[in-house]
C-alpha atoms as a PDB file:
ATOM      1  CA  UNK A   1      12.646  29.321  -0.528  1.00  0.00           C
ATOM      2  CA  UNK A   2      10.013  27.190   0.710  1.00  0.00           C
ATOM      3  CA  UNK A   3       9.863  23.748  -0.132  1.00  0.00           C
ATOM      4  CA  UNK A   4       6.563  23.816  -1.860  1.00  0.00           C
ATOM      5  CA  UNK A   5       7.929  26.406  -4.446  1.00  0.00           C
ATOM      6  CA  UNK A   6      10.823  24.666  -4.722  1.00  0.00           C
ATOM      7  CA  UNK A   7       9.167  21.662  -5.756  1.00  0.00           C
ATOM      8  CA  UNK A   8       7.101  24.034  -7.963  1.00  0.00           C
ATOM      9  CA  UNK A   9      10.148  25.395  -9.651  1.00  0.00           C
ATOM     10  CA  UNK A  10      11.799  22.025 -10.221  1.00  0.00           C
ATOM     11  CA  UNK A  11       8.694  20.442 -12.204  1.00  0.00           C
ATOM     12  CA  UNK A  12       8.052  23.471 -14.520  1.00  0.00           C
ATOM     13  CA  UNK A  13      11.979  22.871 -15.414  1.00  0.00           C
ATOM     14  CA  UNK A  14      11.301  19.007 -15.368  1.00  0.00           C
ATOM     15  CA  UNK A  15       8.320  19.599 -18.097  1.00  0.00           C
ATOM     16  CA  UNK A  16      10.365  21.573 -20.132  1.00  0.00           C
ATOM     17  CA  UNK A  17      12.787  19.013 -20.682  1.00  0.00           C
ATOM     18  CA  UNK A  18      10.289  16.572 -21.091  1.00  0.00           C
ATOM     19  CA  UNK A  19       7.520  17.144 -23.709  1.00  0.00           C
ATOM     20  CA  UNK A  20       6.226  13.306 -23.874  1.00  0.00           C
ATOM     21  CA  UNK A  21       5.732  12.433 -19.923  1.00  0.00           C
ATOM     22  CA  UNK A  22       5.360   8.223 -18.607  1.00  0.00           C
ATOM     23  CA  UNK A  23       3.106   8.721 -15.514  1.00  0.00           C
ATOM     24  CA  UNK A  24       2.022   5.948 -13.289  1.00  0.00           C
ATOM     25  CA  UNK A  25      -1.582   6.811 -12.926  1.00  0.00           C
ATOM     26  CA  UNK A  26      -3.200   3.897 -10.521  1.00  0.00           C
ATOM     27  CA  UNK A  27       0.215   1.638 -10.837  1.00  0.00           C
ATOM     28  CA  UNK A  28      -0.124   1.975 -14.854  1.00  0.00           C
ATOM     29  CA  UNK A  29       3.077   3.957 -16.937  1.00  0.00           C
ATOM     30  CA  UNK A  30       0.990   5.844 -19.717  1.00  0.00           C
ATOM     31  CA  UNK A  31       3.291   8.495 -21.766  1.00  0.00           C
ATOM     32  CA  UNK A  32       1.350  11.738 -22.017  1.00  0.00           C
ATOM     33  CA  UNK A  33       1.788  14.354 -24.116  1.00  0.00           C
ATOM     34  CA  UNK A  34       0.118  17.913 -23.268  1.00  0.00           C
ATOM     35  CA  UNK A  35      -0.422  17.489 -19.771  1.00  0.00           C
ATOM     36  CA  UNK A  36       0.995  20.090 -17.350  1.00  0.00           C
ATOM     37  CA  UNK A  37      -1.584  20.443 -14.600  1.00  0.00           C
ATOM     38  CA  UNK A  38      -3.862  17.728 -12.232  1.00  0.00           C
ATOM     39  CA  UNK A  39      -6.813  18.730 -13.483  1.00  0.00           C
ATOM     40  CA  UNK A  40      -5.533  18.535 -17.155  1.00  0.00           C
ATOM     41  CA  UNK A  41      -4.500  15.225 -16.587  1.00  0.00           C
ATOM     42  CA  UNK A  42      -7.841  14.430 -15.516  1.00  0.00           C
ATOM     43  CA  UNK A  43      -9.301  16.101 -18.480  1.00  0.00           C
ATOM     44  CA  UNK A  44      -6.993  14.531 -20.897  1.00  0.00           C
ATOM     45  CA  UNK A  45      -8.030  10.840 -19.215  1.00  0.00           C
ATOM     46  CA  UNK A  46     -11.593  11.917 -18.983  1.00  0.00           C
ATOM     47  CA  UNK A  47     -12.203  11.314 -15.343  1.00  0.00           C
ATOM     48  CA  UNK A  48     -14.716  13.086 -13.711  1.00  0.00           C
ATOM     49  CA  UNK A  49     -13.912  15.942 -11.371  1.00  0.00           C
ATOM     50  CA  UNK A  50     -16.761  14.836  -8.769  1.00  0.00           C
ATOM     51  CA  UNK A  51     -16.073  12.529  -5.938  1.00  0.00           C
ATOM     52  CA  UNK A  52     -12.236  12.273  -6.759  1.00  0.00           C
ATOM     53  CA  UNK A  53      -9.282  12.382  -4.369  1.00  0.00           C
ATOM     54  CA  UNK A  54      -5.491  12.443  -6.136  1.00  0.00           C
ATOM     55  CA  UNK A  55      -2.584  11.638  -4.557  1.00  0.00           C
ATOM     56  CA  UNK A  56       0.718  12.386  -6.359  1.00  0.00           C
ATOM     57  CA  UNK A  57       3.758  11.388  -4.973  1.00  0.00           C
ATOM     58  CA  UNK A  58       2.461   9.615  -1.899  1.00  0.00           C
ATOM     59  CA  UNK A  59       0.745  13.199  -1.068  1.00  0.00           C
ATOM     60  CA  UNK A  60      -2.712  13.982  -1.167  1.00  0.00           C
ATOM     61  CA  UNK A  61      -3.462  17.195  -3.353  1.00  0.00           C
ATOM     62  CA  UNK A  62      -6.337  19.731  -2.117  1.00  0.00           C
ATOM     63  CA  UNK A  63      -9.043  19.716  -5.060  1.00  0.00           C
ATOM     64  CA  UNK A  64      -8.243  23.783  -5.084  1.00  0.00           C
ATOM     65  CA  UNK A  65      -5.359  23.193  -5.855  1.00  0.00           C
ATOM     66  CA  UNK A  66      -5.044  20.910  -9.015  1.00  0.00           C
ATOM     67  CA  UNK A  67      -4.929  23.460 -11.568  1.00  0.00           C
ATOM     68  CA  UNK A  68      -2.104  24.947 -10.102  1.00  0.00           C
ATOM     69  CA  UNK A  69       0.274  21.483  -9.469  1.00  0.00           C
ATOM     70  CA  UNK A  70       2.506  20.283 -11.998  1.00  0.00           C
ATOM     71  CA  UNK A  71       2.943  16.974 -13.420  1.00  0.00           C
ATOM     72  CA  UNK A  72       6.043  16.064 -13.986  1.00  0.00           C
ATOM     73  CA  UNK A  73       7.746  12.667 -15.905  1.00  0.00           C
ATOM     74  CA  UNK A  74       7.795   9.747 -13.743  1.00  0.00           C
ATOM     75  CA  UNK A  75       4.939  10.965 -11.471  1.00  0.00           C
ATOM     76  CA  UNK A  76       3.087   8.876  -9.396  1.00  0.00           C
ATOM     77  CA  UNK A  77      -0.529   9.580  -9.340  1.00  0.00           C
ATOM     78  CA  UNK A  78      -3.174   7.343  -7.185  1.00  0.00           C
ATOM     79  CA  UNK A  79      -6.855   8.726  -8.498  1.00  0.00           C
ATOM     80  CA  UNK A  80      -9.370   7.054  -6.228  1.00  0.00           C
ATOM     81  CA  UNK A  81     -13.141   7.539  -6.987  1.00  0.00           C
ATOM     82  CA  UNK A  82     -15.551   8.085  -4.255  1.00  0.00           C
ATOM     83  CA  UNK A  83     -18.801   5.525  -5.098  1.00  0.00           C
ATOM     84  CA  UNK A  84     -22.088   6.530  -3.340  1.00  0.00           C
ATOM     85  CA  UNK A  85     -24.633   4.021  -2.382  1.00  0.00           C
ATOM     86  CA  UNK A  86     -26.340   1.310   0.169  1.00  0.00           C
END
């Protein structure tokens, strides 16, 4: 098995056993409840979608492909937003 589904596998067992999550979102613990995906985490925090890059894990995630990765408890996630301008 590859290591991506693997590490798939593992955090949809990990949010099972877990229903309230602490994630470290920008070096902050916040306990989340509800949460499963990237991109509901950023819904649930209300950060925009534009001009975003995540990292989770020390691992930068492709935009395409936040719905599909799980957040898991203890999670480290690095949201940087992308400021236009002169």
């Amino acid at each position: 098995m590859s290591p991506l589904l693997t590490r798939g596998l593992v955090q949809r067992i990990r949010l099972r056993e877990y229903r309230d999550m602490t994630i470290f979102i920008n070096g902050e613990a916040r306990k989340l409840d509800g949460v499963s995906t990237l991109a509901s985490l950023l819904d649930a925090l209300d950060f925009p979608k534009q001009r975003v890059a995540i990292e989770l894990n020390k691992q930068v995630i492709r935009k395409q492909d936040w719905d599909s990765t799980d957040v898991a408890d203890n999670d480290t996630i690095e949201v940087v937003h992308f400021v236009g301008g002169g």
